[in-house]
N, C-alpha and C. Protein backbone atom coordinates (compact mmCIF):
# COMPACT_ATOMS: atom_id res chain seq x y z
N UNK A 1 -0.94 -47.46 -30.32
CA UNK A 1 -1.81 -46.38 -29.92
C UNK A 1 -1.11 -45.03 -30.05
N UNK A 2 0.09 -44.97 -29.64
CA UNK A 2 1.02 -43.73 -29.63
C UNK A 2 1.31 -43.43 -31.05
N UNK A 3 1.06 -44.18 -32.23
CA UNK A 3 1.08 -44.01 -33.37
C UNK A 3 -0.30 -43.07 -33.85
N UNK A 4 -1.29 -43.77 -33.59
CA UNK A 4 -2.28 -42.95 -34.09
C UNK A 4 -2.53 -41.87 -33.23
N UNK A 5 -2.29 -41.57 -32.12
CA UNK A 5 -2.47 -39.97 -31.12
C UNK A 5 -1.12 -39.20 -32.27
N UNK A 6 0.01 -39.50 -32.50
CA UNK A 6 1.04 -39.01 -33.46
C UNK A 6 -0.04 -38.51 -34.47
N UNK A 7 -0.36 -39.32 -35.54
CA UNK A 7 -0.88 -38.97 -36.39
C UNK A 7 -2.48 -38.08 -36.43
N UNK A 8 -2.94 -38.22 -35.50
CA UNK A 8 -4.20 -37.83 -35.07
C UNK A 8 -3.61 -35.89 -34.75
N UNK A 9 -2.35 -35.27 -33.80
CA UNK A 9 -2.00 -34.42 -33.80
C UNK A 9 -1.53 -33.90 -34.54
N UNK A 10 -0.19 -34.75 -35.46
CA UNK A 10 -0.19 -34.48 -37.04
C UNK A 10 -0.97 -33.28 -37.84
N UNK A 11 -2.17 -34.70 -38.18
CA UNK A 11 -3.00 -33.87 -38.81
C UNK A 11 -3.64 -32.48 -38.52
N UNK A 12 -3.86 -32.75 -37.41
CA UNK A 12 -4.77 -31.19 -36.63
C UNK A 12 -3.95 -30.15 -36.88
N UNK A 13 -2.92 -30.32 -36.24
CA UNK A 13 -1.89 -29.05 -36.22
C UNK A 13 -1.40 -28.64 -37.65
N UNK A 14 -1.05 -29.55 -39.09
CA UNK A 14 -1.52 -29.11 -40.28
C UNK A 14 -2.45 -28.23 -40.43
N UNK A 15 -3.91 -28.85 -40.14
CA UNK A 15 -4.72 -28.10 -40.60
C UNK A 15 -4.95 -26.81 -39.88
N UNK A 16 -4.43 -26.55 -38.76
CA UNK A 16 -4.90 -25.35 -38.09
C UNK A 16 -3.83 -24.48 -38.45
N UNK A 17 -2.39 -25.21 -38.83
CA UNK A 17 -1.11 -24.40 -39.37
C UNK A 17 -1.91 -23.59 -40.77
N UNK A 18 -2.07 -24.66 -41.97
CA UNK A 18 -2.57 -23.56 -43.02
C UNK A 18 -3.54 -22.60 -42.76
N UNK A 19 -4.60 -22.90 -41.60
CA UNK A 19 -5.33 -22.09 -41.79
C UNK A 19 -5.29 -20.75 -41.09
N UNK A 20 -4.79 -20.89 -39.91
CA UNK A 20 -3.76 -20.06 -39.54
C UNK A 20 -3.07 -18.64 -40.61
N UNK A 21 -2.36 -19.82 -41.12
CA UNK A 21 -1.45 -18.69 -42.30
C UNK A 21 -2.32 -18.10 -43.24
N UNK A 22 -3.37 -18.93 -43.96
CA UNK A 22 -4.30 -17.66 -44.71
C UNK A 22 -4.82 -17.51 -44.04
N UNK A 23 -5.22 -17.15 -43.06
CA UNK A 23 -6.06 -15.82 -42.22
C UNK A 23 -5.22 -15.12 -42.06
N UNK A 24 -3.74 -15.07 -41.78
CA UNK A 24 -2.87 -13.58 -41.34
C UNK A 24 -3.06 -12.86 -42.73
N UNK A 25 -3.70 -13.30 -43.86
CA UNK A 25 -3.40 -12.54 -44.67
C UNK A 25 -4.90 -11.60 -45.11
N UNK A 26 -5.71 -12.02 -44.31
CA UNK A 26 -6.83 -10.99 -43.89
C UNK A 26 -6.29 -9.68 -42.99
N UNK A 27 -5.07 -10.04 -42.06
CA UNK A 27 -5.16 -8.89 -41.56
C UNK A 27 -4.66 -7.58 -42.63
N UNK A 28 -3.59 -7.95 -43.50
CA UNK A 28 -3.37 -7.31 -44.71
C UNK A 28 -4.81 -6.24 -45.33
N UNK A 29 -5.69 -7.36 -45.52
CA UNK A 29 -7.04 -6.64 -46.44
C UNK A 29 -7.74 -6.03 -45.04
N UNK A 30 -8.03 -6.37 -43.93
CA UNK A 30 -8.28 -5.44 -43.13
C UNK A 30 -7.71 -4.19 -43.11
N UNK A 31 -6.47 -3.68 -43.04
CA UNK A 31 -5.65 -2.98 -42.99
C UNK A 31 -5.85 -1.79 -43.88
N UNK A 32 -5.92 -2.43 -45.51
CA UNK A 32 -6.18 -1.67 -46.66
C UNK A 32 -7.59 -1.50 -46.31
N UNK A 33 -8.94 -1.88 -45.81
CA UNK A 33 -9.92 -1.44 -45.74
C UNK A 33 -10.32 -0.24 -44.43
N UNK A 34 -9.35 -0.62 -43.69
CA UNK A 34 -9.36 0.98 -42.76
C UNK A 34 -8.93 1.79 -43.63
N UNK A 35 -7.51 1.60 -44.13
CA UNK A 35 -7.52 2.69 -44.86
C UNK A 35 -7.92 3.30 -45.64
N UNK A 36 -8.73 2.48 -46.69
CA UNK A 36 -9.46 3.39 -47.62
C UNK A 36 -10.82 4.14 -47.01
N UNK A 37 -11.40 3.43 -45.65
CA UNK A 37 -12.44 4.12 -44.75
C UNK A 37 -11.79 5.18 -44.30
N UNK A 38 -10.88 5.47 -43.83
CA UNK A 38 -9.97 6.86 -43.13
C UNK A 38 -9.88 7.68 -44.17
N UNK A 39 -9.50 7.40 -45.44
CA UNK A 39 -9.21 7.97 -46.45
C UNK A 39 -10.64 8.75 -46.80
N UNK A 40 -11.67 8.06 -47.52
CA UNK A 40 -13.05 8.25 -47.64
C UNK A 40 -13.52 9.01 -46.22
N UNK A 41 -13.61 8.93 -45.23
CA UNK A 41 -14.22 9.26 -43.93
C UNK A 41 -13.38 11.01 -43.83
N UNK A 42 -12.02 11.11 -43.76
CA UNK A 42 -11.34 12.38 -43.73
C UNK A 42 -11.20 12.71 -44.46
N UNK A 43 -10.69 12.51 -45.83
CA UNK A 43 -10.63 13.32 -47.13
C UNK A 43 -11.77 13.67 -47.67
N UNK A 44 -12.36 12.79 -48.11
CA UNK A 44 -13.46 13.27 -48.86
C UNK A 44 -14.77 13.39 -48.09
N UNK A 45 -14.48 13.19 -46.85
CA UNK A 45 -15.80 13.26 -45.80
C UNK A 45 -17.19 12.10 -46.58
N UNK A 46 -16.78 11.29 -46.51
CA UNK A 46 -17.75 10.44 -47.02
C UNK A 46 -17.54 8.98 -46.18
N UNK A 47 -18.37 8.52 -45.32
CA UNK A 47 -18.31 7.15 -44.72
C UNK A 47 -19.71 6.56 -45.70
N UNK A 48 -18.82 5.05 -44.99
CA UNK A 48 -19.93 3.84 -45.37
C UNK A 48 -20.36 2.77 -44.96
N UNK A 49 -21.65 2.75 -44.07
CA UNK A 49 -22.41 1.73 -43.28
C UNK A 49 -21.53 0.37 -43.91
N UNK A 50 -21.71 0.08 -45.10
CA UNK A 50 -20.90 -1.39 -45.70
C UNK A 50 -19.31 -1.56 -44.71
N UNK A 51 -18.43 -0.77 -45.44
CA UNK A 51 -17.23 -0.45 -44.90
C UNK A 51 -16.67 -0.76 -43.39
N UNK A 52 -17.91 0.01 -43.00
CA UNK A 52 -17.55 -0.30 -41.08
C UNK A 52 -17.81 -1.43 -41.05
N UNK A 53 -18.81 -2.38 -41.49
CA UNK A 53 -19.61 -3.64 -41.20
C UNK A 53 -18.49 -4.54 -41.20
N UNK A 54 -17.59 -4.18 -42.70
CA UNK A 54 -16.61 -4.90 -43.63
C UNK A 54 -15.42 -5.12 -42.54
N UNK A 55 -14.88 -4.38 -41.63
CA UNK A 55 -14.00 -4.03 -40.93
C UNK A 55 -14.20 -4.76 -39.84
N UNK A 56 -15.33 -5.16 -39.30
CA UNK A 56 -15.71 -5.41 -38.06
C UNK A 56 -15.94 -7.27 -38.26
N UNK A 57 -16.38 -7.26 -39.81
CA UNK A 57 -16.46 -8.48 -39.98
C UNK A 57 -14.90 -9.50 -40.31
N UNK A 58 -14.11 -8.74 -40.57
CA UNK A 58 -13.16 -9.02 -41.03
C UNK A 58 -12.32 -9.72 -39.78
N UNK A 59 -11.89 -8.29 -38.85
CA UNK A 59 -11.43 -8.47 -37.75
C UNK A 59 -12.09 -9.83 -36.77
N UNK A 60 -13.36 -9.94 -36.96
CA UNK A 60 -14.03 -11.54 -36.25
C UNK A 60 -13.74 -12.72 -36.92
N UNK A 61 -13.69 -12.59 -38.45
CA UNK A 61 -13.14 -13.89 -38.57
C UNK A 61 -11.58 -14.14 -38.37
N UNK A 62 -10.64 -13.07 -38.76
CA UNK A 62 -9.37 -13.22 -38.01
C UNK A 62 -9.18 -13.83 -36.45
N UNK A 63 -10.00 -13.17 -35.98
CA UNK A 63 -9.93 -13.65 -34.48
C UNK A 63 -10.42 -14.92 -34.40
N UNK A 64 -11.51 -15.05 -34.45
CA UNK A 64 -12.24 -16.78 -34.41
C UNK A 64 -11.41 -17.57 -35.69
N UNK A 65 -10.71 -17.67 -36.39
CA UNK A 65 -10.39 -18.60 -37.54
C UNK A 65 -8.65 -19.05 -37.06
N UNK A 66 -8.41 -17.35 -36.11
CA UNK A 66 -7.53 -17.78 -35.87
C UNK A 66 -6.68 -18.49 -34.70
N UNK A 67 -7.73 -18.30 -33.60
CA UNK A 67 -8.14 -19.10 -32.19
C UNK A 67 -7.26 -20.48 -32.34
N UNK A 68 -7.24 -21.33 -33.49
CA UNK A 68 -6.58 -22.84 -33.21
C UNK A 68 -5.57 -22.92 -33.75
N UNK A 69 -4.80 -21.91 -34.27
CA UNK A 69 -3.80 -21.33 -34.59
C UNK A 69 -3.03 -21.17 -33.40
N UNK A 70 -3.51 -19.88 -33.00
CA UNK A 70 -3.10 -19.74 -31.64
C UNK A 70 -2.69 -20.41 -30.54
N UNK A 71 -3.99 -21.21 -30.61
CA UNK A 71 -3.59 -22.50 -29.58
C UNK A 71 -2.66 -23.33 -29.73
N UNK A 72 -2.37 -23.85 -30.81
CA UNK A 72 -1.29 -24.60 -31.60
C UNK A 72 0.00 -24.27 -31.10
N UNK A 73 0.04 -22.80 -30.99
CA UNK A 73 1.00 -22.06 -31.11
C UNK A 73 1.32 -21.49 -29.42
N UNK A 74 0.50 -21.69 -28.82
CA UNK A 74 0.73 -21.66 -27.39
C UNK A 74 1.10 -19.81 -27.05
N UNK A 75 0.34 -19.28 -27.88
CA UNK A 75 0.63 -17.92 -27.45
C UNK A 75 -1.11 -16.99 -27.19
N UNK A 76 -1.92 -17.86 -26.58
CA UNK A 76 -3.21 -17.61 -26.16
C UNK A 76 -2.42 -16.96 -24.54
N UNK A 77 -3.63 -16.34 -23.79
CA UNK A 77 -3.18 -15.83 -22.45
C UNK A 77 -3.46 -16.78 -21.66
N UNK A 78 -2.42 -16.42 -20.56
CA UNK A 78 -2.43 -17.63 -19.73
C UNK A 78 -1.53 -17.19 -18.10
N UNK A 79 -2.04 -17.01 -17.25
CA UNK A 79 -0.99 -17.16 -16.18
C UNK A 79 -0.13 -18.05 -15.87
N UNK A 80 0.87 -17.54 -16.30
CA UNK A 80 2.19 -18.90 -15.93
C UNK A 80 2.83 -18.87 -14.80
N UNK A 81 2.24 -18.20 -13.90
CA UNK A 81 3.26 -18.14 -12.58
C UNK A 81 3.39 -19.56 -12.09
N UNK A 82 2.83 -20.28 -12.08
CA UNK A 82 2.90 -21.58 -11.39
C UNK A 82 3.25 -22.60 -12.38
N UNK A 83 2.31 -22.09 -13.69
CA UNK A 83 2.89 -23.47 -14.83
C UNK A 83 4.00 -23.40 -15.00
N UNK A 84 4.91 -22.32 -15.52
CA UNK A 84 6.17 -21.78 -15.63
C UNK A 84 7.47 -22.99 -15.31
N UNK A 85 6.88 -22.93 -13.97
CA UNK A 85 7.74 -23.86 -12.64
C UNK A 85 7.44 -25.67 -12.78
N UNK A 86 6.16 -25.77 -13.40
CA UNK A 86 6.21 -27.61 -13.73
C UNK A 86 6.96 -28.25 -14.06
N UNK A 87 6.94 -29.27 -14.13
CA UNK A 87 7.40 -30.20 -14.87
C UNK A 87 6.82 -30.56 -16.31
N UNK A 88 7.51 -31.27 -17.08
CA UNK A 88 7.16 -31.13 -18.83
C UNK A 88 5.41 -32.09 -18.11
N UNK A 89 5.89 -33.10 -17.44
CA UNK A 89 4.25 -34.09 -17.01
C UNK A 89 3.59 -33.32 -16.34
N UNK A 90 3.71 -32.49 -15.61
CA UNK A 90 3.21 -31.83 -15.02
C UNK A 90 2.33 -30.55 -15.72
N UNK A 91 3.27 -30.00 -16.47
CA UNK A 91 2.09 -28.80 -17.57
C UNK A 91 1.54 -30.21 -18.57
N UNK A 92 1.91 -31.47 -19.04
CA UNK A 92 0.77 -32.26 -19.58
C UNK A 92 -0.72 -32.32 -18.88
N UNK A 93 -0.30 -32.57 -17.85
CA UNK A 93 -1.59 -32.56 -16.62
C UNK A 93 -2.40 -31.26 -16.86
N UNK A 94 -1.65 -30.38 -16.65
CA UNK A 94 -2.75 -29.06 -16.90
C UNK A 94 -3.37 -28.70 -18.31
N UNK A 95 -2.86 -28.78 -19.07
CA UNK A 95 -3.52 -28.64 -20.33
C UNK A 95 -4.34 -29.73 -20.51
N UNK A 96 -4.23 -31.07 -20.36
CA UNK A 96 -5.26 -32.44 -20.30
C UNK A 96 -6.39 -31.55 -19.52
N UNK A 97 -6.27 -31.23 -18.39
CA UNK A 97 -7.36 -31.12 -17.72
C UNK A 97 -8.08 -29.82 -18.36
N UNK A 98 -7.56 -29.01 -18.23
CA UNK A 98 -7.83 -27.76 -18.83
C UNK A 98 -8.84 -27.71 -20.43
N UNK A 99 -8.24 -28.47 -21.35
CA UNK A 99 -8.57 -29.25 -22.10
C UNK A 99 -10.53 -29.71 -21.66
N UNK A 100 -10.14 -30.92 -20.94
CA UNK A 100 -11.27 -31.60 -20.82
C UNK A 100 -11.88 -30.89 -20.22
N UNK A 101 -11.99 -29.97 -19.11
CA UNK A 101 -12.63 -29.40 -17.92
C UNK A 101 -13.19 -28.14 -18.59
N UNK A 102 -12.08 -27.16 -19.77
CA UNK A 102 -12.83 -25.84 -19.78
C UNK A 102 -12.68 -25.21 -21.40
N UNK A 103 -11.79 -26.00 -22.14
CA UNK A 103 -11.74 -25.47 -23.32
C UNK A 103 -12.94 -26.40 -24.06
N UNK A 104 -13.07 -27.78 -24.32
CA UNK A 104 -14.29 -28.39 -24.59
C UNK A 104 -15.71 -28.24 -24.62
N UNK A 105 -15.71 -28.21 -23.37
CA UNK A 105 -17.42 -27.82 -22.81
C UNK A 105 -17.82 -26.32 -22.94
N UNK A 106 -16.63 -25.33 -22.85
CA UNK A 106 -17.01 -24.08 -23.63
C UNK A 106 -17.27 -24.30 -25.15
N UNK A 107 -16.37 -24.98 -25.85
CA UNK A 107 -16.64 -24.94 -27.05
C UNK A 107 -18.00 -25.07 -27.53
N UNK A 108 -18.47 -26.53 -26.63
CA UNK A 108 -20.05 -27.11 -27.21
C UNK A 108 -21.07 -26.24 -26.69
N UNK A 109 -20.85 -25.43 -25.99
CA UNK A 109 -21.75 -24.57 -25.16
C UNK A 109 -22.32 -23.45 -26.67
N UNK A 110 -20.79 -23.03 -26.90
CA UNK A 110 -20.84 -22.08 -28.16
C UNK A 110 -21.73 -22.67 -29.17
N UNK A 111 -21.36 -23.97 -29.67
CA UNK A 111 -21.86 -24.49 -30.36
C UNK A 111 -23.63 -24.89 -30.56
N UNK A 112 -23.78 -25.12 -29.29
CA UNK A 112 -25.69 -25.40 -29.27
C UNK A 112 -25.84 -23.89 -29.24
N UNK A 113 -25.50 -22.67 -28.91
CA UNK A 113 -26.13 -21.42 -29.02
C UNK A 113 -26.45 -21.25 -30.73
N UNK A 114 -24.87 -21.36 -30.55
CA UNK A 114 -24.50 -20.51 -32.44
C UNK A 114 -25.45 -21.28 -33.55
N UNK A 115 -25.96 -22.61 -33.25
CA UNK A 115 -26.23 -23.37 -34.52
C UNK A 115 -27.43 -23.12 -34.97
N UNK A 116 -28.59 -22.79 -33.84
CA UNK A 116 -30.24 -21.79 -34.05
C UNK A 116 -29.95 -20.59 -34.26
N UNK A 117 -29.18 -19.18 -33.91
CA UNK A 117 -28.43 -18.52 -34.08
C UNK A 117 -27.98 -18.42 -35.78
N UNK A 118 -27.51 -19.51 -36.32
CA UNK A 118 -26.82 -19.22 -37.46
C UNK A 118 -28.12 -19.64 -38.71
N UNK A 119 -28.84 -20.51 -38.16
CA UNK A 119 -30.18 -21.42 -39.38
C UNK A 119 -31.19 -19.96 -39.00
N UNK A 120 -31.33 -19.50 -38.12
CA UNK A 120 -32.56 -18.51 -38.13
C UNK A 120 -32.22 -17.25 -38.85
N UNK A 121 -30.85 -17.21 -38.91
CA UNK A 121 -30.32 -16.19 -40.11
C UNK A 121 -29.96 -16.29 -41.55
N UNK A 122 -29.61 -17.64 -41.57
CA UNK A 122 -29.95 -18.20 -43.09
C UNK A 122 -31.65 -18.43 -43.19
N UNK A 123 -32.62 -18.71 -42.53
CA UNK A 123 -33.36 -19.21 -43.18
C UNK A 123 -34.48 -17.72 -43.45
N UNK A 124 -34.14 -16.57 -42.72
CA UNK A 124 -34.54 -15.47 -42.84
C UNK A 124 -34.03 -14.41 -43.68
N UNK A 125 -32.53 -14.99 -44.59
CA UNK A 125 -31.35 -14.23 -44.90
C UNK A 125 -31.27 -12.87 -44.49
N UNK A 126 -30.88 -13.20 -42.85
CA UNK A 126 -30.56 -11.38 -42.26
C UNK A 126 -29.40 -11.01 -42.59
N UNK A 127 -29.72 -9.32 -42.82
CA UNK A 127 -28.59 -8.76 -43.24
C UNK A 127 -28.33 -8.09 -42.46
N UNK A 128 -28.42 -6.64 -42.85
CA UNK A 128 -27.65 -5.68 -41.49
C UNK A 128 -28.78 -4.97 -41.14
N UNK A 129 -29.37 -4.65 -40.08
CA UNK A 129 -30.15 -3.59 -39.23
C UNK A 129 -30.34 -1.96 -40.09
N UNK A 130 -28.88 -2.22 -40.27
CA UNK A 130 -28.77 -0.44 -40.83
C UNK A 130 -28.64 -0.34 -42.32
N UNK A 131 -29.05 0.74 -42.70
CA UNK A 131 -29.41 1.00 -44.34
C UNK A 131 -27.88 1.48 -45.11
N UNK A 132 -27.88 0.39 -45.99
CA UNK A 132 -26.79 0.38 -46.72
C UNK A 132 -25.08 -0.69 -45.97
N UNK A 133 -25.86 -1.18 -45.39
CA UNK A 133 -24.29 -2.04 -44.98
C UNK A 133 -25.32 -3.87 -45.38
N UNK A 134 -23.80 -4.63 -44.70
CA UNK A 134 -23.60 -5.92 -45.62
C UNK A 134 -24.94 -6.65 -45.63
N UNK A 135 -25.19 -7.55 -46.54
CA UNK A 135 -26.41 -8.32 -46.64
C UNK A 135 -25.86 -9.80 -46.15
N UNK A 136 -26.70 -10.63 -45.45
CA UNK A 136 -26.20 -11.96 -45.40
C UNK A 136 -25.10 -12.20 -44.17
N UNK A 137 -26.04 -11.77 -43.29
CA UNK A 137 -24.99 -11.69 -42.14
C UNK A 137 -24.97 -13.41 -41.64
N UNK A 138 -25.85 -14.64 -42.04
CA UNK A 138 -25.11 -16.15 -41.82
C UNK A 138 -24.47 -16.02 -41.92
N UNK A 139 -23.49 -15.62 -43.09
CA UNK A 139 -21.80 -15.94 -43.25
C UNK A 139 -20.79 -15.51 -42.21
N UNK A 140 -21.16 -14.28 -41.97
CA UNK A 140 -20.51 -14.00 -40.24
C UNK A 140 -20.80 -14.82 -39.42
N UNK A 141 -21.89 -15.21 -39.12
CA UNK A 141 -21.94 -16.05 -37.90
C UNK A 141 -21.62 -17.40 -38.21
N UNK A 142 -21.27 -18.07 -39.22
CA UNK A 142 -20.91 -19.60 -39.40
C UNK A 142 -19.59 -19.30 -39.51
N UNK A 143 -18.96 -18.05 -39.37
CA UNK A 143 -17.51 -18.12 -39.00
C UNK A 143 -17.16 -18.43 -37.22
N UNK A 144 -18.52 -18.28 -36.81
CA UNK A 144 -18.50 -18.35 -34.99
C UNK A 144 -18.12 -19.40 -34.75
N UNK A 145 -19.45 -20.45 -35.52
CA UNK A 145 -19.13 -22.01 -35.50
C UNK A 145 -17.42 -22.72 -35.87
N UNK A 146 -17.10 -21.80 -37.11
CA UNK A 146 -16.34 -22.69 -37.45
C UNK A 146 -14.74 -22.59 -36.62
N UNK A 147 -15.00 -21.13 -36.15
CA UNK A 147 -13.56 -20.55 -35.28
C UNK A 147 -13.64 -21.46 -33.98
N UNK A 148 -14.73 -21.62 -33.77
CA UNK A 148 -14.71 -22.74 -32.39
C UNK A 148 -14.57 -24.05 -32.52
N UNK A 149 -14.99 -24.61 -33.60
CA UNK A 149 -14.71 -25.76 -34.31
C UNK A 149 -13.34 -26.42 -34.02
N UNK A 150 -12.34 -24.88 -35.05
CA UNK A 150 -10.84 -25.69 -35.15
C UNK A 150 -10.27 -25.31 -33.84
N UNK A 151 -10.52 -24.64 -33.07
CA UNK A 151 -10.37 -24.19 -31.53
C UNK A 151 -10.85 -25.81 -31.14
N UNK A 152 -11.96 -26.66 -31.22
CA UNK A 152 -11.40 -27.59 -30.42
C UNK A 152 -10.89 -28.40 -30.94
N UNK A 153 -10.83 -28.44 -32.21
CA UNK A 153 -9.98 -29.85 -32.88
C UNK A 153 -9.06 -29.20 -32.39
N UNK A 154 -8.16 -27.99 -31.94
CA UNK A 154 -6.52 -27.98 -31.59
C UNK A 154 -6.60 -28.20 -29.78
N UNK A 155 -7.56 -28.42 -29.10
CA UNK A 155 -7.81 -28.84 -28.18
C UNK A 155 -7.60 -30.10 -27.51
N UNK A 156 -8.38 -31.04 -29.06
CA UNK A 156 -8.12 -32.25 -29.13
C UNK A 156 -6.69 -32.95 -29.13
N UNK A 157 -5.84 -32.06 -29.74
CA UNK A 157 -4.77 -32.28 -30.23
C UNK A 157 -3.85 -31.88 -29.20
N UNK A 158 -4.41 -31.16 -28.44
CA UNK A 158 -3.61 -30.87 -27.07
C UNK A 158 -3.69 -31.50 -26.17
N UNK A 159 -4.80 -32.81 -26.07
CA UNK A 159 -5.09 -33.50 -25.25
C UNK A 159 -4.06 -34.42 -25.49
N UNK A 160 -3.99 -34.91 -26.94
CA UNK A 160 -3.33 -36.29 -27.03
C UNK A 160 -2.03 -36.05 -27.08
N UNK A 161 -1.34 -34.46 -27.03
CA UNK A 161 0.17 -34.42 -26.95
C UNK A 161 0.16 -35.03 -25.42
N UNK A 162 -0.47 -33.77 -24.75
CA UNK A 162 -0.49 -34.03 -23.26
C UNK A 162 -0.52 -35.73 -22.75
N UNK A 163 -1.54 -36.19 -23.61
CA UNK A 163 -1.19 -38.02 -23.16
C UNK A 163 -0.30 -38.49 -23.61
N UNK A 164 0.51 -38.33 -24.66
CA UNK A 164 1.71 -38.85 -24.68
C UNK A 164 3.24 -38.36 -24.21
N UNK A 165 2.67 -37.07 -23.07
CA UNK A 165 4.03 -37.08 -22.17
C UNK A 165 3.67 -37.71 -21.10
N UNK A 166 2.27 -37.92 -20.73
CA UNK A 166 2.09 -38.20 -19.49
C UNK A 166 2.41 -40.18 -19.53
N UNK A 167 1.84 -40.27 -20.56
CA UNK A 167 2.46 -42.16 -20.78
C UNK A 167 4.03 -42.19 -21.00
N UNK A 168 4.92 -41.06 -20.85
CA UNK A 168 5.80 -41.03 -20.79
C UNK A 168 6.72 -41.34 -22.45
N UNK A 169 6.02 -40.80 -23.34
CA UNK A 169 6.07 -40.94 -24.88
C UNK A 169 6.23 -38.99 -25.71
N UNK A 170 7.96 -39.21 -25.53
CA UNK A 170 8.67 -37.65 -26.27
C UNK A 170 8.11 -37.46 -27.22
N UNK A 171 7.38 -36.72 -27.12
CA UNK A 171 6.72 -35.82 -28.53
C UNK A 171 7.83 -34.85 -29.25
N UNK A 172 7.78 -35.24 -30.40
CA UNK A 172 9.19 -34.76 -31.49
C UNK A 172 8.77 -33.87 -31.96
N UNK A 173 9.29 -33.04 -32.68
CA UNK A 173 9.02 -32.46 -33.76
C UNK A 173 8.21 -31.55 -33.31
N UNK A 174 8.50 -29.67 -34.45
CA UNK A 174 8.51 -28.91 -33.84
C UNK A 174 6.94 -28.34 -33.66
N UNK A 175 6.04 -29.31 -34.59
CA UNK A 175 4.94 -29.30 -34.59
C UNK A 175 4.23 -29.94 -33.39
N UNK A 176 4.79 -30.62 -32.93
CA UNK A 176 4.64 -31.74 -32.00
C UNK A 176 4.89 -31.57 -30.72
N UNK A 177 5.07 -30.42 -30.44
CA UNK A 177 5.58 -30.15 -28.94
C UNK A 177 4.57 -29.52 -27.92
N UNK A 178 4.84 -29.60 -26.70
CA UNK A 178 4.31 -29.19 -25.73
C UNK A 178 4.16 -27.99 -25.36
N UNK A 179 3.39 -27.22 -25.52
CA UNK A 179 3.77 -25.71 -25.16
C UNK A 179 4.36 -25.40 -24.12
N UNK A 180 5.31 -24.23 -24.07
CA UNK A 180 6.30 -24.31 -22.94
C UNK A 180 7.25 -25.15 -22.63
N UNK A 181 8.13 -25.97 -23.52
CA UNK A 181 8.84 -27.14 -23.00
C UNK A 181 10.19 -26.73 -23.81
């Protein structure tokens, strides 16, 4: 059993590692797209409904794509005054529960909103409200779905580290570790 929870975290944390890494490289093209908006907006006094949209859309899928990344990575917010002080079984316990109790059931919560939410905008193909910015705003919002998605597959994966300190089974490897340990 401790074989396949291994391999079961394995995998997750792969996949949330690459994806992770190409999204930091949105923040790059974010970056260049303020700037050429600052540039356009102060120099030549010229803005663009698209541009802002572009910026705003950008910055959301960074954030949501990069959510199980994060988590992976154990640098989400968190009060540690008390976890700090656990024991390695002891922060297993809290993230298990934490896990099951509030990162999960938020997720699916997201999920039954976002999924009428995302078909009533494909099946209407909404774009933007305002004249001259992006068309096809589904594609933004099936980034909602999917940022919450790998947010709980790294959830999942936090569950089954957490069960294999708590069955008393050293999780190796640097992929493989416990946050905080």
């Amino acid at each position: 059993m401790t074989s396949l929870l291994r391999f079961f975290v394995k995998l997750i944390d792969n996949l949330n590692e690459q994806i992770g890494r190409a999204t930091t490289w949105l923040t790059t093209i974010l970056v260049l797209v303020f700037c050429y908006d600052v540039l356009m907006r102060y120099v030549f006094d010229a803005s663009s409904v698209a541009m802002f949209e572009l910026e705003w859309h950008l910055f959301s899928i960074i954030f949501l794509m990069g959510a199980g990344y994060t988590l992976k990575h154990d640098r989400h917010v968190r009060v540690d005054v008390f976890y700090a002080k656990f024991s390695p079984s002891g922060k297993a316990w809290v993230n298990l529960l934490g896990v099951v109790f509030f990162l999960i059931p938020f997720c699916i919560i997201i999920f039954k909103g976002a999924i009428p939410y995302i078909a009533l905008s494909l099946r209407i193909d909404e774009g933007s409200s305002d004249a001259g910015g992006l068309p096809h705003r589904y594609i933004i919002k099936t980034f909602m779905f999917l940022g919450f998605f790998f947010l709980m597959l790294q959830g999942f994966a936090v569950f089954c580290k957490s069960l294999l300190v708590i069955l008393g089974d050293k999780v190796k490897g640097s992929s493989h570790h416990l946050p905080n340990e």
